[in-house]
Each structure stands twice: as C-alpha cells, then as structure tokens.
N, C-alpha and C. Protein backbone atom coordinates (compact mmCIF):
# COMPACT_ATOMS: atom_id res chain seq x y z
N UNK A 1 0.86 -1.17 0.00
CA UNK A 1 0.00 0.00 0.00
C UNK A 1 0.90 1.23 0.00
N UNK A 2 0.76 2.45 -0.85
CA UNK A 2 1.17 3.56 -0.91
C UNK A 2 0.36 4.68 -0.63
N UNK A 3 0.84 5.59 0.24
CA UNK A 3 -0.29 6.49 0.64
C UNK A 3 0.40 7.71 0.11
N UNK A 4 -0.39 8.79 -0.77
CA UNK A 4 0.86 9.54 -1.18
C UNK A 4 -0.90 11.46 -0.56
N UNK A 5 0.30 12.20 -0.81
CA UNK A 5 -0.02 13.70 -0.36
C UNK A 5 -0.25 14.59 -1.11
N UNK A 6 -1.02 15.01 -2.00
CA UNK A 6 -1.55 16.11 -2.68
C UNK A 6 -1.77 16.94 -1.96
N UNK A 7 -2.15 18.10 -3.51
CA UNK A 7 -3.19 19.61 -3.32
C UNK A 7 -4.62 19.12 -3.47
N UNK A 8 -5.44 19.29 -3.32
CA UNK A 8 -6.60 18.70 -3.14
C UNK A 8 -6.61 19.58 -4.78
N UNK A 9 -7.98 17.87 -5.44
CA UNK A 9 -7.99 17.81 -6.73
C UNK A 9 -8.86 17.68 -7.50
N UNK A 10 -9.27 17.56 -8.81
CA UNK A 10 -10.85 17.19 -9.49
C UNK A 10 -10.50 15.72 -9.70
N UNK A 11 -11.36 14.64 -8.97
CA UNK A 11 -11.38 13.42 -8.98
C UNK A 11 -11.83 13.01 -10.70
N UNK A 12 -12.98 13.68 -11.34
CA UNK A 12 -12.93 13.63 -12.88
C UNK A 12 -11.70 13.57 -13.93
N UNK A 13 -10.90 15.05 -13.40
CA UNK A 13 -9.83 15.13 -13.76
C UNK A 13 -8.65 14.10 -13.81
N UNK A 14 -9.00 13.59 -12.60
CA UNK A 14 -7.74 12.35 -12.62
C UNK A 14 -8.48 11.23 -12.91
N UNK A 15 -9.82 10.78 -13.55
CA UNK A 15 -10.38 9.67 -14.27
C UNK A 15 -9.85 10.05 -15.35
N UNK A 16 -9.96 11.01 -16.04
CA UNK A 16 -10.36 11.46 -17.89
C UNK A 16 -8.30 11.25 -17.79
N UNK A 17 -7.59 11.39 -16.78
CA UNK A 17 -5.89 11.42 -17.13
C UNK A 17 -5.20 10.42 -16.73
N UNK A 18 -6.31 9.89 -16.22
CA UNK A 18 -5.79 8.05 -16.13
C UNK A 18 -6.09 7.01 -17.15
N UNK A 19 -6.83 7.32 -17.83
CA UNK A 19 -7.58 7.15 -18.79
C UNK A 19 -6.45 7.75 -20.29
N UNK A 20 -6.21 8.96 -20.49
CA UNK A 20 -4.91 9.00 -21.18
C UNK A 20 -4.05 8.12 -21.02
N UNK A 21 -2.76 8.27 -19.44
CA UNK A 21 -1.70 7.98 -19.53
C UNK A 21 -1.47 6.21 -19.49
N UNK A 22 -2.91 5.73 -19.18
CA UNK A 22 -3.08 3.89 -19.59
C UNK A 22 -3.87 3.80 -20.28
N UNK A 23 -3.73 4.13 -21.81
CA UNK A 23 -4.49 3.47 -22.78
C UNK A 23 -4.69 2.22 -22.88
N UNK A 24 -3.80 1.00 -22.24
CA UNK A 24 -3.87 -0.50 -22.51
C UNK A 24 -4.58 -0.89 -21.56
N UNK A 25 -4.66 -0.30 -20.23
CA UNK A 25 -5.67 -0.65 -19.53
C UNK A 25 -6.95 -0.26 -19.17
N UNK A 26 -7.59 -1.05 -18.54
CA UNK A 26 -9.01 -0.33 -18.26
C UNK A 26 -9.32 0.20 -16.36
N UNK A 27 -9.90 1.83 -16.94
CA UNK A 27 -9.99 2.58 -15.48
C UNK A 27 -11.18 2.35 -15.09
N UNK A 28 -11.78 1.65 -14.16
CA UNK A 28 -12.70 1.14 -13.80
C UNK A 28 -13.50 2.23 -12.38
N UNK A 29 -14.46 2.73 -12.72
CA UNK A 29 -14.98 3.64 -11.70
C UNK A 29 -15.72 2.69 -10.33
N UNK A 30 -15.85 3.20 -9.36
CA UNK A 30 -16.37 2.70 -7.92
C UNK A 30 -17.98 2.51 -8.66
N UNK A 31 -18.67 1.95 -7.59
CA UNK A 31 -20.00 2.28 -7.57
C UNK A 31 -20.74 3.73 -6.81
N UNK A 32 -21.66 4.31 -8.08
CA UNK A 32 -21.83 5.25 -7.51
C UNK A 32 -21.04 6.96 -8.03
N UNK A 33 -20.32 6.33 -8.15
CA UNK A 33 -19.25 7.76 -8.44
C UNK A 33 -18.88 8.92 -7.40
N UNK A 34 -19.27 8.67 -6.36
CA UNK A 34 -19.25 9.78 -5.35
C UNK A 34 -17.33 9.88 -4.91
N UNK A 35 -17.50 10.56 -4.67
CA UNK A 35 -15.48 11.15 -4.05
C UNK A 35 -15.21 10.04 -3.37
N UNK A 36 -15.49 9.52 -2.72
CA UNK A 36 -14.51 8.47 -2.15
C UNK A 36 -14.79 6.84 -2.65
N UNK A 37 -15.01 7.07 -3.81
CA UNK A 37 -15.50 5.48 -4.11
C UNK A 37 -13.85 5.03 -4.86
N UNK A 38 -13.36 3.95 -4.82
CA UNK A 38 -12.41 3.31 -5.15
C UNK A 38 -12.22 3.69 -6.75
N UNK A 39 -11.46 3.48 -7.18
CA UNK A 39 -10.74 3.32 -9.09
C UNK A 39 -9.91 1.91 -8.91
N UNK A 40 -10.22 1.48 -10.15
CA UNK A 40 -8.98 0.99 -10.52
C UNK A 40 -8.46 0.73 -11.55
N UNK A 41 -7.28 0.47 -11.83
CA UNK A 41 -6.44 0.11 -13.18
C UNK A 41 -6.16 -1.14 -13.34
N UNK A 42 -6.67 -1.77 -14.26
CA UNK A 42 -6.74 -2.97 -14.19
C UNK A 42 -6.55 -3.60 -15.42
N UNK A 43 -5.77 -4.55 -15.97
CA UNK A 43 -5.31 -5.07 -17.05
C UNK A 43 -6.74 -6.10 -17.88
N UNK A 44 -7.12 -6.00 -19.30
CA UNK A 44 -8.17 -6.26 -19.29
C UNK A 44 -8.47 -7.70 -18.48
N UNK A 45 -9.61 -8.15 -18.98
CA UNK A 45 -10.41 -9.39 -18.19
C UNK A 45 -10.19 -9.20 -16.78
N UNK A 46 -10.72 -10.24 -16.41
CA UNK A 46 -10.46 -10.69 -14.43
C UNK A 46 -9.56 -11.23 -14.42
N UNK A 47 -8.44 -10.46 -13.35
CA UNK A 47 -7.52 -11.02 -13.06
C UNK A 47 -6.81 -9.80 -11.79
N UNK A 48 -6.37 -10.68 -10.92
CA UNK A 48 -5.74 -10.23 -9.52
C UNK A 48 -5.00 -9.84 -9.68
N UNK A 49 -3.89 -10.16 -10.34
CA UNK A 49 -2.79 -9.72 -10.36
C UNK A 49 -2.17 -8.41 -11.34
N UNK A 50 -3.09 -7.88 -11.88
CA UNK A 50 -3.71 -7.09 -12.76
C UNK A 50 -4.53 -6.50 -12.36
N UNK A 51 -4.29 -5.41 -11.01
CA UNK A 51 -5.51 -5.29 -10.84
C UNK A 51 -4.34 -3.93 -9.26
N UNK A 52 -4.63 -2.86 -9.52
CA UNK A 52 -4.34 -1.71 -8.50
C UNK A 52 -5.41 -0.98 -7.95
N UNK A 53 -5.80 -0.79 -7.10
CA UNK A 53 -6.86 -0.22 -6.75
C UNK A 53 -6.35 1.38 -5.67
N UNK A 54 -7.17 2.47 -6.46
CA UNK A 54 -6.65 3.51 -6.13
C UNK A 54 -8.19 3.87 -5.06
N UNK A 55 -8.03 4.48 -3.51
CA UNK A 55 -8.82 5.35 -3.07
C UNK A 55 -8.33 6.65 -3.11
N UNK A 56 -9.28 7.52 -3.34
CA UNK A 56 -8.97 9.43 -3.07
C UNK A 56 -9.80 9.64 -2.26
N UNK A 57 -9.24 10.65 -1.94
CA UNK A 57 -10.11 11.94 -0.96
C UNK A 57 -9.76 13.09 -1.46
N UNK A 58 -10.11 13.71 -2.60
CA UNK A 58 -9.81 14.87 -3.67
C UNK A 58 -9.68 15.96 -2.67
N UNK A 59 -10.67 16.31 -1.96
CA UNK A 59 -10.81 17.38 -0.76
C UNK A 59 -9.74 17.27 -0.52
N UNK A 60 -9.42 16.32 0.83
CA UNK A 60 -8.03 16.46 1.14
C UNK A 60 -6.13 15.99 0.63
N UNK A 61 -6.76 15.85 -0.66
CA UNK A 61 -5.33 15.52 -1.47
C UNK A 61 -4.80 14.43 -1.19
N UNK A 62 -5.52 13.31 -0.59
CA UNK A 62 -5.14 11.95 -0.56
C UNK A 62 -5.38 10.88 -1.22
N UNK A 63 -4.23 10.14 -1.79
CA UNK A 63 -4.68 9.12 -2.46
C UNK A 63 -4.08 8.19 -2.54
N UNK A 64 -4.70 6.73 -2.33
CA UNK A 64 -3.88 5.10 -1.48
C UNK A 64 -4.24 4.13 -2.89
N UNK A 65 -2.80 3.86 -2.63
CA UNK A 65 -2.90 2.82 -3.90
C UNK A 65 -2.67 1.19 -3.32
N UNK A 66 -3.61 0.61 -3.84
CA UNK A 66 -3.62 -0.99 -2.98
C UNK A 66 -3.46 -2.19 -3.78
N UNK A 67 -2.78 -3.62 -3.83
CA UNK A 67 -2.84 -4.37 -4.48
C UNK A 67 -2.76 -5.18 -3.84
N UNK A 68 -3.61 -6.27 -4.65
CA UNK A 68 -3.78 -8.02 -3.79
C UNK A 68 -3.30 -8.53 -2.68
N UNK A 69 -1.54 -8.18 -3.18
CA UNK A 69 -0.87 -8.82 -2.20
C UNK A 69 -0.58 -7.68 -0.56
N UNK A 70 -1.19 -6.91 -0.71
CA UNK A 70 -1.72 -6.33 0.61
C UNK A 70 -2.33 -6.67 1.97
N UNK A 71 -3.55 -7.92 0.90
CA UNK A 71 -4.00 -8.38 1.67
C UNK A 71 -4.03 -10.26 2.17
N UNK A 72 -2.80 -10.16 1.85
CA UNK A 72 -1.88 -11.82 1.41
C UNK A 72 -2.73 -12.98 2.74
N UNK A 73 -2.30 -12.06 3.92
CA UNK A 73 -2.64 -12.74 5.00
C UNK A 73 -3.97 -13.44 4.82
N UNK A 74 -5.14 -12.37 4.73
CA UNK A 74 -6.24 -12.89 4.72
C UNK A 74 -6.42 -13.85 3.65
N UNK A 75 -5.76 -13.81 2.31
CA UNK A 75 -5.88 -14.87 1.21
C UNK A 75 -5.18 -16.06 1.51
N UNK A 76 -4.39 -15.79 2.50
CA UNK A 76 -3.74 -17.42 2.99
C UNK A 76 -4.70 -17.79 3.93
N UNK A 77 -5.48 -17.13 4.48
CA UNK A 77 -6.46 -18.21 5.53
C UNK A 77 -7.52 -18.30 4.76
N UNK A 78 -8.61 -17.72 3.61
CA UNK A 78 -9.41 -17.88 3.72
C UNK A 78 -9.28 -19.13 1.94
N UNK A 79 -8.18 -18.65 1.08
CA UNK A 79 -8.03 -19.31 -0.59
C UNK A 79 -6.93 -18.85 -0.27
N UNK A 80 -5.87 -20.22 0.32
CA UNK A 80 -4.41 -20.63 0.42
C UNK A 80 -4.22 -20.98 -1.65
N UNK A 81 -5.06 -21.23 -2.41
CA UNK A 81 -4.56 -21.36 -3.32
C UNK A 81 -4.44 -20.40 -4.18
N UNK A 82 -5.34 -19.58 -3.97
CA UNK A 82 -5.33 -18.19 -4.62
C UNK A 82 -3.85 -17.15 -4.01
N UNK A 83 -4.45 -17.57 -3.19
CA UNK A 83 -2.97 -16.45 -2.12
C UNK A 83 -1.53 -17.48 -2.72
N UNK A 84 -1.19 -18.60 -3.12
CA UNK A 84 0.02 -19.18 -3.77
C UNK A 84 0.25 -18.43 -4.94
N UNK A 85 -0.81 -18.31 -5.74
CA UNK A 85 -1.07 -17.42 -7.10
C UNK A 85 -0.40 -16.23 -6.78
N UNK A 86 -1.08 -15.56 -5.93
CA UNK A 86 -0.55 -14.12 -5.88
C UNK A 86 0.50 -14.19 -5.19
N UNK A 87 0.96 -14.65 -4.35
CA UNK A 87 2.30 -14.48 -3.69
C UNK A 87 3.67 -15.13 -5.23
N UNK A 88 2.87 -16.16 -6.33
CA UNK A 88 4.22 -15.79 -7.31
C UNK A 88 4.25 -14.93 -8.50
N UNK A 89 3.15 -13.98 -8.55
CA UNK A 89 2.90 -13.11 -8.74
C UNK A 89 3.33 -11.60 -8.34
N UNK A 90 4.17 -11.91 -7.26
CA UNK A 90 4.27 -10.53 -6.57
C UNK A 90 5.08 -9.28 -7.38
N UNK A 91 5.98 -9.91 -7.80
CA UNK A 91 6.83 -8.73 -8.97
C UNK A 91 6.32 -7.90 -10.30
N UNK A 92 5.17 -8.56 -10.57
CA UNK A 92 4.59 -8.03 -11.72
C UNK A 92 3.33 -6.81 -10.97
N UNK A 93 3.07 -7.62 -9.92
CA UNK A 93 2.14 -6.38 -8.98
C UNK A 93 2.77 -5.61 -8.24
N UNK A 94 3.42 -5.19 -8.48
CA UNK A 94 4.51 -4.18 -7.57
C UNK A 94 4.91 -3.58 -8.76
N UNK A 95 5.42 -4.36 -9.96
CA UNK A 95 5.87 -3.09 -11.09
C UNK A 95 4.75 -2.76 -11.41
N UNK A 96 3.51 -3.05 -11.53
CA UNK A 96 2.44 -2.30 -11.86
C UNK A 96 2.09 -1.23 -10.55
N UNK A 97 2.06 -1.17 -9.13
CA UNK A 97 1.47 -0.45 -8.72
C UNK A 97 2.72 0.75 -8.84
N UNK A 98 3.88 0.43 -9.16
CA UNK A 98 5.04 1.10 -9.03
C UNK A 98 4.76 2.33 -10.26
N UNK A 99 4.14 2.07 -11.32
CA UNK A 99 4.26 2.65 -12.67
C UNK A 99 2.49 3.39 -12.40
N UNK A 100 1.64 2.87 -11.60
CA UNK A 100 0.59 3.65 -11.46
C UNK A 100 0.65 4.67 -10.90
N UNK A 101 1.78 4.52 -9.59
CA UNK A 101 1.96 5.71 -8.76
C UNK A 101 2.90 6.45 -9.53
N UNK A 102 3.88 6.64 -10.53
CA UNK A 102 4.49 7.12 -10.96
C UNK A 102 3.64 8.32 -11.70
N UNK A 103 2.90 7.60 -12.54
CA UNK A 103 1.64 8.27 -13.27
C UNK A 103 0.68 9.70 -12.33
N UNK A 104 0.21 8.73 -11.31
CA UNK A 104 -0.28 9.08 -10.31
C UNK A 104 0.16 11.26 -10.09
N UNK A 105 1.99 10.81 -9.52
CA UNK A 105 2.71 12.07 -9.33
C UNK A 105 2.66 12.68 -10.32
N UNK A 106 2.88 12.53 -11.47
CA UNK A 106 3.01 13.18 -13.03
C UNK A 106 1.66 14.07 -13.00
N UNK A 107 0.22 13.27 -12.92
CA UNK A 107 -0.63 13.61 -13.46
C UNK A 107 -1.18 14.94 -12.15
N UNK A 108 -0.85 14.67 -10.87
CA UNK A 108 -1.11 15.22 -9.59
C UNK A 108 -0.15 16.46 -9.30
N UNK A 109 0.76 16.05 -9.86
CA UNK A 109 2.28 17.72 -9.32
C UNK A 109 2.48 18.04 -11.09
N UNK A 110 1.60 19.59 -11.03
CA UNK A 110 1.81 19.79 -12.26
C UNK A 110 2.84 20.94 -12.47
C-alpha cells in the first residue's frame, strides 16, 4: 500500500488522465461515483494480479494505492490457493502499482 499527499484535486480530472496515460488498460470507476468510491487500473479481463486499486479523498489531497498482495494474510487463511497465485505473482504487482503511482505524481504535481 502507498499512501501519497496532494493539493486537493478534481477526482474527474484524474479519471479522464488516467484514462490517457493507460491506454492498454481499463480505469474502472467505484459504484456510484461519489469522491470516495475506489478506481482501478486494471489489465483487461479478471484477473488479480492485474488489478491496483486507487482510493482518493480529492478534498483532502489523498490518495492510497492498494494491491492483492496487501491483503496476502487474509488470502492465505481464507483461498491458500489463490494467495500461492498471488504471492508468485508478486513482482509483476509491484511493477504495476510502481508505474501507477508514478503516473499518479506526473498527473497530480503539475
């Protein structure tokens, strides 16, 4: 998980420029659309490992970027086989959340 510090921002604004700077993937809106509903970037089809999930708080310039293996623990007690998946998985979800947050700063510190 990465928690990073903005100027408080237009949550639209950073759909419609996430949406630019990952053309190959798909930006997937929360339910609802309200300011604090989740995003994510996510490589097409279903798939975990492919899969970053951004919360904001535009107001206060916060925004947490989360992936699977975040929540490893709970996938080893509840789908030990799923959680094997993602734990050899881990390098490709880390260069992805690594290159979202990169984006992230670019699109946020102008």
């Amino acid at each position: 998980m990465t928690e990073l510090q903005f100027k408080p921002f237009d949550k639209k604004m950073l759909i419609e420029q996430l949406q630019v700077q990952f053309p190959n993937y798909k930006i997937q809106k929360g339910f609802g659309g309200n300011a604090i509903s989740p995003l994510q970037v996510r490589t097409s089809g279903f798939t975990i490992t492919g899969n970053v999930a951004i919360k904001t708080k535009p107001q206060k310039g916060i925004v947490k970027t989360q992936i699977p293996l975040d929540m490893g623990l709970l996938y080893w007690i509840f789908f030990p086989p799923l959680a094997l998946y993602i734990t050899l998985k881990r390098k490709k979800q880390k260069a992805m959340e690594e290159e979202v947050v990169e984006k992230l700063k670019k699109i946020l510190n102008p």
